[in-house]
Each structure stands twice: as structure tokens, then as C-alpha cells.
Protein backbone atom coordinates (compact mmCIF):
# COMPACT_ATOMS: atom_id res chain seq x y z
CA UNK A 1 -63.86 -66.34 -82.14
CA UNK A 2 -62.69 -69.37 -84.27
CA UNK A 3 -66.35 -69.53 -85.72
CA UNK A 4 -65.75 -66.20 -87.03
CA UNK A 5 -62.14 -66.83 -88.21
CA UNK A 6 -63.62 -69.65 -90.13
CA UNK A 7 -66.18 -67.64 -92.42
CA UNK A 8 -62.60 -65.59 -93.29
CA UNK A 9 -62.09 -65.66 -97.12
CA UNK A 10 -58.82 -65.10 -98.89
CA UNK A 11 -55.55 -65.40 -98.76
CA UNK A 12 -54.27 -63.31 -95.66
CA UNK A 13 -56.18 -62.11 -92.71
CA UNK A 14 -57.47 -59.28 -92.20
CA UNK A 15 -55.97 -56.89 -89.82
CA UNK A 16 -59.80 -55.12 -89.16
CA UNK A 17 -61.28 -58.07 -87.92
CA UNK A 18 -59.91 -57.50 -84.69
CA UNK A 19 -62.34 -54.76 -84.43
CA UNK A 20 -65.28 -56.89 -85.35
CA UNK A 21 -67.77 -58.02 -82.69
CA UNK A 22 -67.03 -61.67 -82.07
CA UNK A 23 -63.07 -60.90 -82.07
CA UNK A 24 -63.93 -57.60 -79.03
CA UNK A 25 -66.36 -60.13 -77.45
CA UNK A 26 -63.10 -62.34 -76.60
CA UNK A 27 -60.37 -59.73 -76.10
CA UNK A 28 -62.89 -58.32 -73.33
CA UNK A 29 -62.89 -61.63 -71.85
CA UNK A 30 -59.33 -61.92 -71.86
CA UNK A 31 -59.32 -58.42 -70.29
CA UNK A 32 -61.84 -59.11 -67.84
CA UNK A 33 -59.80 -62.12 -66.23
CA UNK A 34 -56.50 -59.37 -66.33
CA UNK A 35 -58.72 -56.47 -64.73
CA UNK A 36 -60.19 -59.22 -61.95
CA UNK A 37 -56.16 -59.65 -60.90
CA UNK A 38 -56.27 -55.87 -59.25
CA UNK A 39 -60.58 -55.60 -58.68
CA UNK A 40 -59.99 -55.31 -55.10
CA UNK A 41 -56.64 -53.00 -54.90
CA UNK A 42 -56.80 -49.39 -53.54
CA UNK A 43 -55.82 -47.14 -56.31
CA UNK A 44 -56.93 -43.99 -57.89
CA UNK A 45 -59.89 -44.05 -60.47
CA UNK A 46 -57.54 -42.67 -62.99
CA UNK A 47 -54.89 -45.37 -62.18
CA UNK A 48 -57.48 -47.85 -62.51
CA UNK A 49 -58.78 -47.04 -66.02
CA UNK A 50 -55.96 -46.83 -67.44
CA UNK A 51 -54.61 -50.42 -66.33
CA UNK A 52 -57.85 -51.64 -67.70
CA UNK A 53 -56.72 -50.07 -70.59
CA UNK A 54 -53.29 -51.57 -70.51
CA UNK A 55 -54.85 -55.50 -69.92
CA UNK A 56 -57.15 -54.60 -73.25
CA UNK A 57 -54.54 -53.52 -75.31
CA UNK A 58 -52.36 -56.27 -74.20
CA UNK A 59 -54.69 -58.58 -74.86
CA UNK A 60 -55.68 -57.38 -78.38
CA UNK A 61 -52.19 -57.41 -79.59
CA UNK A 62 -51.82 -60.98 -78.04
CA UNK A 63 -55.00 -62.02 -79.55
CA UNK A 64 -54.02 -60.81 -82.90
CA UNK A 65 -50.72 -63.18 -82.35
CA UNK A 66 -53.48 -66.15 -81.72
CA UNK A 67 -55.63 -65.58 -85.48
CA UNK A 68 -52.67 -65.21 -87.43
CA UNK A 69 -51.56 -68.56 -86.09
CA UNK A 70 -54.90 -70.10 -86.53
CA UNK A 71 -55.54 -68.36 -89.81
CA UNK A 72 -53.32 -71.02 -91.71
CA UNK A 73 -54.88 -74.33 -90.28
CA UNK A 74 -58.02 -73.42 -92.54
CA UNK A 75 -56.51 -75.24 -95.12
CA UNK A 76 -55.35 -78.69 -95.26
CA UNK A 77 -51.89 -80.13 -96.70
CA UNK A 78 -53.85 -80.30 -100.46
CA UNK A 79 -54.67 -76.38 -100.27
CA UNK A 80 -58.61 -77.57 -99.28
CA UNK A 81 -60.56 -75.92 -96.80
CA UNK A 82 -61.25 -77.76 -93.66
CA UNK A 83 -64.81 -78.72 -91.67
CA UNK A 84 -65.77 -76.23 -88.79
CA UNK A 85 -64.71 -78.98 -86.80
CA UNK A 86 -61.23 -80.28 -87.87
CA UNK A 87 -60.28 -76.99 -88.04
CA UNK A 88 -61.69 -76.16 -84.62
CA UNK A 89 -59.47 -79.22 -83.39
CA UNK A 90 -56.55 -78.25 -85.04
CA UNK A 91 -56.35 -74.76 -83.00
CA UNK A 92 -56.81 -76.51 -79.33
CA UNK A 93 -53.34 -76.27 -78.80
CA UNK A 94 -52.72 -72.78 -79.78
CA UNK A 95 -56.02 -72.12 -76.87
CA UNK A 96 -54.27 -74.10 -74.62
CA UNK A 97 -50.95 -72.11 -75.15
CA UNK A 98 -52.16 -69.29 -74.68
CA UNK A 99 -54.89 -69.05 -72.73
CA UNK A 100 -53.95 -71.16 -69.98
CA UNK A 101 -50.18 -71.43 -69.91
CA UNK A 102 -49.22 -68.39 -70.48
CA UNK A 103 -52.24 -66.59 -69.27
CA UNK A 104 -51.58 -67.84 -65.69
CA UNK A 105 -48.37 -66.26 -65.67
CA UNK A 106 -49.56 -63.09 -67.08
CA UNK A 107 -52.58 -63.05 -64.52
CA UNK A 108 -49.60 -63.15 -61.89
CA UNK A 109 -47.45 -60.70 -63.47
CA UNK A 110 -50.57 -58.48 -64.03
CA UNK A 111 -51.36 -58.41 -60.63
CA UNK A 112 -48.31 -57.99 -59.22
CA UNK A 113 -47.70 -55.25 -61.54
CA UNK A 114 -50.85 -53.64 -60.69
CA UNK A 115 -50.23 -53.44 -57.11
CA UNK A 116 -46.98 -51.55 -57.54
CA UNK A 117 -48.45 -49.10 -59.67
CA UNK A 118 -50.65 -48.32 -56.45
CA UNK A 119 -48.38 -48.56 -54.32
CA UNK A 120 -46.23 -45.82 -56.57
CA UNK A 121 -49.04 -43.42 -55.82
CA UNK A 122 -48.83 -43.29 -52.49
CA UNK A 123 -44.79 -43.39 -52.95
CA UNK A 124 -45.16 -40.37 -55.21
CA UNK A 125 -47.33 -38.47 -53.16
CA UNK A 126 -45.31 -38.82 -50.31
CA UNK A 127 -42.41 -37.38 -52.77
CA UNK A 128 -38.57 -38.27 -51.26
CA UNK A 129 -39.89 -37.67 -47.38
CA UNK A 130 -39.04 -41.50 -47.28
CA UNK A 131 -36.54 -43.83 -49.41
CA UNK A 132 -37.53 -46.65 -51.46
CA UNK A 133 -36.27 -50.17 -50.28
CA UNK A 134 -36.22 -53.20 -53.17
CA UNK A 135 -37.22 -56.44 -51.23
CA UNK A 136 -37.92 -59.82 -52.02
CA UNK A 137 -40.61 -62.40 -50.90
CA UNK A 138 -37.03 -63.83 -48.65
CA UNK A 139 -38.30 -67.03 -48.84
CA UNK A 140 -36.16 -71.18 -50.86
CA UNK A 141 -38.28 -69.38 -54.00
CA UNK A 142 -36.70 -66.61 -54.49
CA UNK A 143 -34.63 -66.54 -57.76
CA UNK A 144 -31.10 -65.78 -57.41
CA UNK A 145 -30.83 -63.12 -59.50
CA UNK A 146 -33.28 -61.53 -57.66
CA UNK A 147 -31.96 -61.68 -54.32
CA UNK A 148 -28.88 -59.70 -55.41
CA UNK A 149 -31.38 -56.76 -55.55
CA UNK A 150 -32.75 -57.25 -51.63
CA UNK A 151 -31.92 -54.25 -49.90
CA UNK A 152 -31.38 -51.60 -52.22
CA UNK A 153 -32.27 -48.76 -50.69
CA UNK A 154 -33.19 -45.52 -52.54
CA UNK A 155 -35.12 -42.13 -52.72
CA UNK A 156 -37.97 -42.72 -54.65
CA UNK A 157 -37.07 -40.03 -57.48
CA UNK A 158 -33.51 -42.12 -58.04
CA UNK A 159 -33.53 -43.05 -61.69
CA UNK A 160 -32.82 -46.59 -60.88
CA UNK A 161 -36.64 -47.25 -59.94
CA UNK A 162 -37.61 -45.99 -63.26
CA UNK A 163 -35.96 -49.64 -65.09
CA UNK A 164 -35.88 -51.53 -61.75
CA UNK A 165 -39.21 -51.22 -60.44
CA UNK A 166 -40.53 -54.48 -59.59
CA UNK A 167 -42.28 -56.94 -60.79
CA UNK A 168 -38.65 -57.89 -62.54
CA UNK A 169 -39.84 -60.98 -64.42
CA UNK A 170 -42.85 -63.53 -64.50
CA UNK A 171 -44.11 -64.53 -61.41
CA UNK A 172 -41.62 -62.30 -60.05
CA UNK A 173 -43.00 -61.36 -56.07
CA UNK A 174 -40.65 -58.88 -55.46
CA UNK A 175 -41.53 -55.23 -53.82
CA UNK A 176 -40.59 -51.94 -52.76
CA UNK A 177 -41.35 -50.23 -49.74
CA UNK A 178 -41.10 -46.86 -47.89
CA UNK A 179 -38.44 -46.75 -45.14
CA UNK A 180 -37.28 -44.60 -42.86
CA UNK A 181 -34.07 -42.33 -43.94
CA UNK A 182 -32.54 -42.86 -40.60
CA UNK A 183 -33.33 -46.17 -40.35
CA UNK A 184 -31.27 -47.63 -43.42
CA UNK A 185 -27.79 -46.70 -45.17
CA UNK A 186 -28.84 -45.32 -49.01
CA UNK A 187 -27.38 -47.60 -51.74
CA UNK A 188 -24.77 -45.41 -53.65
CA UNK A 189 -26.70 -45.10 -57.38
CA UNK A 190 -23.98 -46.83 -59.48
CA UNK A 191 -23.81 -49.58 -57.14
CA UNK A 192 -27.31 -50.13 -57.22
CA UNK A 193 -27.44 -50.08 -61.21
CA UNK A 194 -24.52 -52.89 -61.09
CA UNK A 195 -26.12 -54.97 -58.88
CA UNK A 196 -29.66 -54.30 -61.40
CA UNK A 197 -28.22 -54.80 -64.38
CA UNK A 198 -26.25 -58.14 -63.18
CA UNK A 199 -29.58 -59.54 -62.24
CA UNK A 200 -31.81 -58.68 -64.77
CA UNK A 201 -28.84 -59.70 -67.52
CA UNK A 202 -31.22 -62.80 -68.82
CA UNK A 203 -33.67 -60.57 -69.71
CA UNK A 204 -31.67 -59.67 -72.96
CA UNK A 205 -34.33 -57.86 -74.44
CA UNK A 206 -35.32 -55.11 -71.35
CA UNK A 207 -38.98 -56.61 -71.61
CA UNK A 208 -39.46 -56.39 -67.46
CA UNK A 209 -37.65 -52.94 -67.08
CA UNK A 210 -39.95 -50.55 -66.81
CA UNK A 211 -42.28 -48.81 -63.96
CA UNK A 212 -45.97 -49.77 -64.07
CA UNK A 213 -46.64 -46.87 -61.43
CA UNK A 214 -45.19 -43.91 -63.62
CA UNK A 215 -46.28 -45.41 -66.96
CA UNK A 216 -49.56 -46.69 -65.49
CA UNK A 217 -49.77 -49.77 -67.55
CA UNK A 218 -49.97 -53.24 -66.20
CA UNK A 219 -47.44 -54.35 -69.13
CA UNK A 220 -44.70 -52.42 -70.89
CA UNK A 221 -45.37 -51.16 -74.31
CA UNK A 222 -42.32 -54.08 -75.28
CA UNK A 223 -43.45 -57.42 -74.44
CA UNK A 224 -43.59 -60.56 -75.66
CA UNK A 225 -46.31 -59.82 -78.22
CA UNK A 226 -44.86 -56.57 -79.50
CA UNK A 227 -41.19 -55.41 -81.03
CA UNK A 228 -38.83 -53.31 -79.24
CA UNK A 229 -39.76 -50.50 -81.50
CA UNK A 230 -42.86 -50.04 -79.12
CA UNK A 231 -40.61 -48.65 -76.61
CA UNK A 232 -40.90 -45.63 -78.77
CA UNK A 233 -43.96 -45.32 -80.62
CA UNK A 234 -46.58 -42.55 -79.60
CA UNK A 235 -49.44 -44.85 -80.38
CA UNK A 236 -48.36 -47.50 -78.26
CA UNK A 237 -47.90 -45.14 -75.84
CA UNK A 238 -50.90 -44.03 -75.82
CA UNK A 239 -50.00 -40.42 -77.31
CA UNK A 240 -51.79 -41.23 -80.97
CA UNK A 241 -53.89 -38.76 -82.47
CA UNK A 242 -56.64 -41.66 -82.11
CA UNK A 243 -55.65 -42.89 -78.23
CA UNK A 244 -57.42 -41.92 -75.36
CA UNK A 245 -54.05 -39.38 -74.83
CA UNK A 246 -53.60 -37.56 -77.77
CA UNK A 247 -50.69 -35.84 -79.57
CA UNK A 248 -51.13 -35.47 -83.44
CA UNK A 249 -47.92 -36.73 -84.67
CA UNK A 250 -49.11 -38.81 -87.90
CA UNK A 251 -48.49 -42.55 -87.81
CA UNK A 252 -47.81 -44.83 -90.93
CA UNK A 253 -48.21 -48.46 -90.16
CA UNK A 254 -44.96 -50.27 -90.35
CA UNK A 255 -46.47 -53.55 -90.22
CA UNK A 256 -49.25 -56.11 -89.42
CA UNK A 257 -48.82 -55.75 -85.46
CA UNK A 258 -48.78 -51.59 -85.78
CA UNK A 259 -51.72 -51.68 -87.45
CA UNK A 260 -53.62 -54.04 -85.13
CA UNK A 261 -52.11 -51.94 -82.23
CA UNK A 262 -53.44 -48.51 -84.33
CA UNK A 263 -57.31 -50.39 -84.49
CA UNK A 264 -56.92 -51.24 -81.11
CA UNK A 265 -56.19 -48.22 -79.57
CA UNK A 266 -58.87 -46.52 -81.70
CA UNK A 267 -61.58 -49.14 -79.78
CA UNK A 268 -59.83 -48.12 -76.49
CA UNK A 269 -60.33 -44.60 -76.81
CA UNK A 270 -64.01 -44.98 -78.53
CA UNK A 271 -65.03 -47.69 -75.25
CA UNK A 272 -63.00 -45.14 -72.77
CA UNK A 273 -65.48 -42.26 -74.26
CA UNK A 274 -68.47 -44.39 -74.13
CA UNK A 275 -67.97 -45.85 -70.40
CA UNK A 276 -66.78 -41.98 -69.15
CA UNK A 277 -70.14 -40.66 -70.63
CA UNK A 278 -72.26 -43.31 -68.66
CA UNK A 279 -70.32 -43.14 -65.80
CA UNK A 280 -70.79 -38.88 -66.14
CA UNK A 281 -74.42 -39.49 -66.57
CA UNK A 282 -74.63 -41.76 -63.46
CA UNK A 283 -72.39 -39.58 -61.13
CA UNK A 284 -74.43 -36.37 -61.90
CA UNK A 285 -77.58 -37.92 -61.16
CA UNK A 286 -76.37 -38.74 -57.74
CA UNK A 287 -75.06 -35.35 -57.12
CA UNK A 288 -78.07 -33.77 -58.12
CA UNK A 289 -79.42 -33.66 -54.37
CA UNK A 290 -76.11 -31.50 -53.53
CA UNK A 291 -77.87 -28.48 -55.72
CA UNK A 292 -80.64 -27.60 -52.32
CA UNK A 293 -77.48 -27.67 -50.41
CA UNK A 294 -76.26 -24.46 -48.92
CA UNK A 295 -73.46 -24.53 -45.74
CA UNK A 296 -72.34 -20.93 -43.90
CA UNK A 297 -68.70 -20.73 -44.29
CA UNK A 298 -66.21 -18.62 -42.81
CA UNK A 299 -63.72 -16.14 -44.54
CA UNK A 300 -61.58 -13.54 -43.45
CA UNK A 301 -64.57 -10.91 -44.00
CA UNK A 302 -67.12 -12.71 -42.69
CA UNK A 303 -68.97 -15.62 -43.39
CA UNK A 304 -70.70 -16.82 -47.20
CA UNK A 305 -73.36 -18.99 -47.80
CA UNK A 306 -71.52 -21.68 -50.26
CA UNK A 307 -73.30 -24.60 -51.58
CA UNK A 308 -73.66 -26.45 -55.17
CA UNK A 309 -74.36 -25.70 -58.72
CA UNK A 310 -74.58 -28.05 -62.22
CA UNK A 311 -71.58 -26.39 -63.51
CA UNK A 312 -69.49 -26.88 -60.31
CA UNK A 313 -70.69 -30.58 -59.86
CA UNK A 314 -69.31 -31.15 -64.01
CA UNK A 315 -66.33 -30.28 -62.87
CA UNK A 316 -66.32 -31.88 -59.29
CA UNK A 317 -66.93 -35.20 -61.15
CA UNK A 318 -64.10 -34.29 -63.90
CA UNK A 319 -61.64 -34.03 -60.98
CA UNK A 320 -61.76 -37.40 -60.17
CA UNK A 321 -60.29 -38.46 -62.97
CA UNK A 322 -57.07 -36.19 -62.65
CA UNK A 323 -56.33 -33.81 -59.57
CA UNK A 324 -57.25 -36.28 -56.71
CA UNK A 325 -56.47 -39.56 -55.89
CA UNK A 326 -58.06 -39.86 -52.25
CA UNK A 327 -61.37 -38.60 -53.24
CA UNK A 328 -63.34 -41.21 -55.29
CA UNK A 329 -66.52 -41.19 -57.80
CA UNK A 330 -68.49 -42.93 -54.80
CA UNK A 331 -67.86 -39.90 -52.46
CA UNK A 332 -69.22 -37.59 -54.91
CA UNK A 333 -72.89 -37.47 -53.94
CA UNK A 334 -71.35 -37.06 -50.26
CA UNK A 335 -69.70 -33.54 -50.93
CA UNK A 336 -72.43 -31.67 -49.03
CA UNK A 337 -70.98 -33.62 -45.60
CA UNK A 338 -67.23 -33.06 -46.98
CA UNK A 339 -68.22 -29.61 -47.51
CA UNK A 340 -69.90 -29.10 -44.16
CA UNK A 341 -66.64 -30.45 -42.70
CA UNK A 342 -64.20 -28.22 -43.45
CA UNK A 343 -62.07 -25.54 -42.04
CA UNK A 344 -61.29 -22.43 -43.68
CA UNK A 345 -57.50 -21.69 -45.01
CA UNK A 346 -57.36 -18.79 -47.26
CA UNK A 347 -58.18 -16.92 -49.95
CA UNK A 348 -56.91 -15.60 -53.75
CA UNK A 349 -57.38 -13.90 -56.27
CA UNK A 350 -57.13 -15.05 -59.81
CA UNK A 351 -53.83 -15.60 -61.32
CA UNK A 352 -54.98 -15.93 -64.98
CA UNK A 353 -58.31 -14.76 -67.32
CA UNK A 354 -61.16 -17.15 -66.84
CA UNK A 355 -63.73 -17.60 -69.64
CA UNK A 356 -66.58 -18.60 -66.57
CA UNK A 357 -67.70 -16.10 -64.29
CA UNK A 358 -65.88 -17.36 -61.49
CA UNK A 359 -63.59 -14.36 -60.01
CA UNK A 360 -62.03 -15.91 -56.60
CA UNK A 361 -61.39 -18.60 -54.85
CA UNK A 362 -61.67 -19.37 -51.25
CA UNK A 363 -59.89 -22.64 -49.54
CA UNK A 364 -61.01 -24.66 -47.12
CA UNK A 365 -59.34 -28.45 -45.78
CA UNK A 366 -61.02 -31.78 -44.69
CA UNK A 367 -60.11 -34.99 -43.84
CA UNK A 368 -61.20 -37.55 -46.28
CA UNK A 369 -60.65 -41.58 -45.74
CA UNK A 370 -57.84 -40.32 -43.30
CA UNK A 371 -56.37 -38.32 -45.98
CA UNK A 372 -56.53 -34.32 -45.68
CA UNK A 373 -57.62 -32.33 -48.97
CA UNK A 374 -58.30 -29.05 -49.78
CA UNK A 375 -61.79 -27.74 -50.87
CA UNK A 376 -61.54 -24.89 -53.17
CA UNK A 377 -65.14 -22.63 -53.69
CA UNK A 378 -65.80 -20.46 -56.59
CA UNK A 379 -67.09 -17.11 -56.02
CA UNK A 380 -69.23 -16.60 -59.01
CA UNK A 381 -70.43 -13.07 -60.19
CA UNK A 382 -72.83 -13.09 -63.03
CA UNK A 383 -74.28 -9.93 -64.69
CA UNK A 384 -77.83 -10.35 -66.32
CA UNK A 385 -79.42 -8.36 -68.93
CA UNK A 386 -81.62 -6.14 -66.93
CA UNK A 387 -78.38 -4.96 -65.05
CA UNK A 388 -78.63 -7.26 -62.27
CA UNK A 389 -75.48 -8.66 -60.09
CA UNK A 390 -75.95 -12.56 -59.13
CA UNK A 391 -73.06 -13.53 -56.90
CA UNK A 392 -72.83 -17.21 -56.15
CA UNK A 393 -70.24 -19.39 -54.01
CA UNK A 394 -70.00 -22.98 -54.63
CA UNK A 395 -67.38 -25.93 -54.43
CA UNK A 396 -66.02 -26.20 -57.54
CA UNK A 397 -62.83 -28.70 -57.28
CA UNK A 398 -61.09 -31.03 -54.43
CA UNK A 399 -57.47 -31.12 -54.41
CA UNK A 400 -55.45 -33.55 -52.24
CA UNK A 401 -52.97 -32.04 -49.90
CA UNK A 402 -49.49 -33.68 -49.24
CA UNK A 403 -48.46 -33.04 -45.64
């Protein structure tokens, strides 16, 4: 990357070479070592992408940081340009800085932070059945500050966990677990936010108070390499008309770091579009076995023959993105067991105007990796040309069912 920032001409850097190849080449790199800190946690596909969209961001913005602090050692005291090499030697330190000092304490605070925000799905699936208890590692380590929080004990939809989530700081091993309502006294909520806001006071600037689980990011939008203003921004947030989420509310740069984070959540969204159309290619290969599949099924009138078609499978493998987080892309070419599997439940009718030719819906449940979810099968009437009435049944989405 410092071979590229030499060849830079002029007198300022350019804010679009963060988009150039050698400059993605290393913020990938520096993502890849983030997304390695939560490769083997259990979390949803959808959680997962978008922490891997978090580290790259992050590490964009903090690699931007890292060129405009090179960018001036081109030059020597006399205003001449510098040899590859001095130049190169120049910028050790500002590698060293940052990618190993602080880089070990972001791995750590990236993979703590990653684990909560799996851990929140489970805690918001599970909904306020079971309180919310703030612990810490209770071992000489443990900052003081910290330990003031041990034992707070809360429903999971208090709005103290929204700020006071943990991680609470760098290398911060705090936690939160699920307890039993009758096993602990709740924490009255003002309490709780006194005891929060007297620990956390040294973090002046609210960097570490935020939720990783309901934002799903590994680091806040406000953090060391950003401004506060972040907090707020839909682009940061990942609401920009040219995000991977989009709203459309128009966005004028304000300065150097918004429009790095603008270019760099344009390359988000264009990679997240490019890996979800291999991935869809992939995935509906597999599944294309499930098509000879047909299983007899019961309903309330009788039985139906239900199986598989390409238009149910695009939308089987479009589900695992949103609506479940217990079945995964890997299960996919598996449906035809799933399906074989399950018990019937019910039936409806429409409750809005479809554009397919699906006209009902008939439910059916299954246990998946211990988990039970609901199968719901199209019943699909088609009317050709010649007057002739197709009807076709055929798994069209998996839902995950909180019991």
C-alpha cells in the first residue's frame, strides 16, 4: 500500500484512492484478521455478513487515518521528494502503531463484541421469558469500574442494555447472560443506569456504549477513527442511498473522513452484491436435486403431494438471509429430509394480493439443530393458455418458531 501511496502526485491525497486496488487489497487484509476473531462463533448468516461488513468499514476508515499520516513523509524538510526507501522507513512506526498495537486490542474488542452480538440473538429470540444478568470475568483483572456493574440484573428489552451492553471498553471481558426470573432480584432501572454511568464515566466520549447485537456491527459507528457526528449519519449507518441498507436521504460530504466513509460503503455494498450473487449461484446448484423431490403430506382434507420448484428454492435461499436464524445456507440442499420430517399444523388463506400464483398456505413444524421451525408450502394454481388448471404445492419459506 505504501508503494502505491508513493506514485501519489500533488499536494493533498486523494480521498478515491481508497477505492483503488492496492489500498482494498490491504483493508481486506485488515478485515480478514477482524472477521478470523468470530470464524468459529454460532451466529446467523445475516449476523455474520454484516459484522464482516462492520470489520471492513472499520478498517477502511482506520486505514484512511494511516495514508493521510503517511502522505506527508513523501517530502523531506527541503520540500524534496524522498527514495521509495527512506520514505518506506519513515512510515514503520505509523505500521507498527497501528497494525500491531492497536490492532491487538481491536482483534480483542472485535471478538468479544462479536460474540455478544450472537449471543443477543438467542437473547432476543427468547424475548423477556428470561432476564439479562451483566457479569464480569470475577477474576484480580477485572477493572474496577467494571465490577460496579456485576450483577445487574435485567429483562432483556430494559433500555439500559441498549448503552450498557458489553464489551464496555478495550479488552473489556465482560458478559451478559440469561437467568432465571425467580432465581435473582431485578435491578430497579435507575439504579442500574447510576451504577452504568458511574463506571463507564472515563469514557467521556460514549465510544463503548452501544449494542453490537441490535446494531449488528462489531464497532460503533463513533470510534476512535470517526467523529461523534457518526452516531447520526444514515451512511454510517448503513441507511445511504449507496449502502447495502438503503434509504435515499441525499448526503453532502462534510469532510475528508465522510467522504472516505461514503466510497467505502459504496465498495461494501458493490462486494456484498457480488459475494450474495456467487453465493446464490452456488446454493441453487446444490438445491437443484430437491426439484425430483415429491413427499405426501397431510392436511385437514386429505393428504397433497408437496415437493420443490426453482421459484420456491429462490426464495428458500433468500430466507436465509432474513426470516431464520436456525436454518443455515449449508442445510439448504437438505430441505427434502427437513421437509419429509415434519408434522402438519394448519392452514390459511391469504391475507393480502399476491403478484405469484401462489393462493394458500399450509404449515407444517420440524426440529432443526434442536431448534423447532415452521415449514410453510405454497399451493400454487397456474392457468395456461389452452385453459388448463396446473395446481402445484411446494415449500416455499422456513420460519423459526419461538416456544
Amino acid at each position: 500500500m505504501m508503494r502505491h501511496l508513493f506514485r501519489e502526485k500533488g499536494a493533498s491525497l486523494r480521498i478515491d484512492i481508497i477505492t483503488e486496488q492496492p489500498v482494498q487489497d490491504f483493508i481486506d487484509a485488515h478485515a480478514h484478521i477482524l472477521d478470523n476473531a468470530f470464524d468459529n462463533v454460532t451466529m446467523s448468516d445475516t449476523m455474520r455478513q454484516r459484522l464482516q461488513q462492520s470489520d471492513y468499514v472499520f478498517s477502511g476508515i482506520k486505514t484512511f487515518h494511516e495514508l493521510n499520516e503517511a502522505f506527508p513523509s513523501l517530502l523531506d524538510p527541503n520540500g524534496n521528494r524522498k527514495t521509495f526507501e527512506q520514505f518506506l522507513n519513515d512510515v514503520r512506526d505509523i505500521d507498527s502503531t497501528y497494525n500491531q498495537n492497536y490492532l491487538r486490542a481491536e482483534y480483542n474488542f472485535c471478538q468479544a463484541s462479536a460474540q455478544m452480538a450472537a449471543n443477543w440473538e438467542q437473547i432476543e429470540a427468547d424475548g423477556d421469558r428470561y432476564n439479562l444478568q451483566y457479569r464480569t470475568a470475577g477474576d484480580d483483572r477485572v477493572r474496577e469500574e467494571h465490577r460496579a456493574l456485576h450483577g445487574v440484573t435485567l429483562p432483556p428489552s430494559d433500555p439500559f442494555w441498549q448503552t450498557y451492553y458489553p464489551p464496555n471498553g478495550w479488552n473489556c471481558r465482560c458478559t451478559a447472560v440469561q437467568v432465571r426470573k425467580t432465581k435473582y432480584p431485578e435491578t430497579p432501572h435507575d439504579e442500574a443506569m447510576q451504577r452504568a454511568q458511574k463506571a463507564l464515566a472515563k469514557d467521556k466520549r460514549g465510544i463503548f456504549q452501544f449494542n453490537s447485537g441490535i446494531q449488528q456491527k462489531t464497532f460503533p459507528d463513533y470510534n476512535p477513527y470517526t467523529i461523534s457526528r457518526c452516531r447520526d449519519c444514515d451512511i454510517a449507518q448503513g441507511k445511504g442511498s449507496n449502502s447495502p441498507l438503503s434509504l435515499s436521504r441525499p448526503f453532502v460530504p462534510d469532510n475528508e473522513l465522510c467522504a472516505a466513509c461514503k466510497l467505502l460503503h459504496q465498495c461494501v455494498g458493490d462486494r456484498t452484491k457480488t459475494q450474495t450473487a456467487i453465493e446464490r449461484k452456488h446454493y441453487l446448484h446444490e438445491m437443484e436435486p430437491l426439484l425430483q423431490i415429491r413427499h405426501e403430506k397431510p392436511i385437514d382434507e386429505g393428504t397433497i403431494k408437496v415437493g420443490f420448484s426453482t421459484y420456491g428454492n429462490k426464495h428458500l435461499f433468500s430466507d436465509t438471509f432474513g426470516r431464520s436464524r436456525v436454518l443455515l445456507k449449508e442445510d439448504l440442499k437438505d430441505l427434502g429430509e427437513l421437509l419429509e420430517r415434519g408434522t402438519y399444523i394448519d392452514d390459511s388463506a391469504l391475507t393480502h394480493p399476491r403478484r405469484d400464483n401462489i393462493v394458500h398456505f399450509y404449515y407444517y413444524k420440524a426440529e432443526l439443530h434442536g431448534r423447532t421451525v415452521r415449514l410453510n408450502v405454497a399451493k400454487d394454481v397456474e392457468e395456461l393458455r389452452n385453459g388448463r388448471i396446473i395446481v402445484k404445492y411446494y415449500l416455499y419459506s422456513v420460519n423459526d418458531i419461538n416456544e
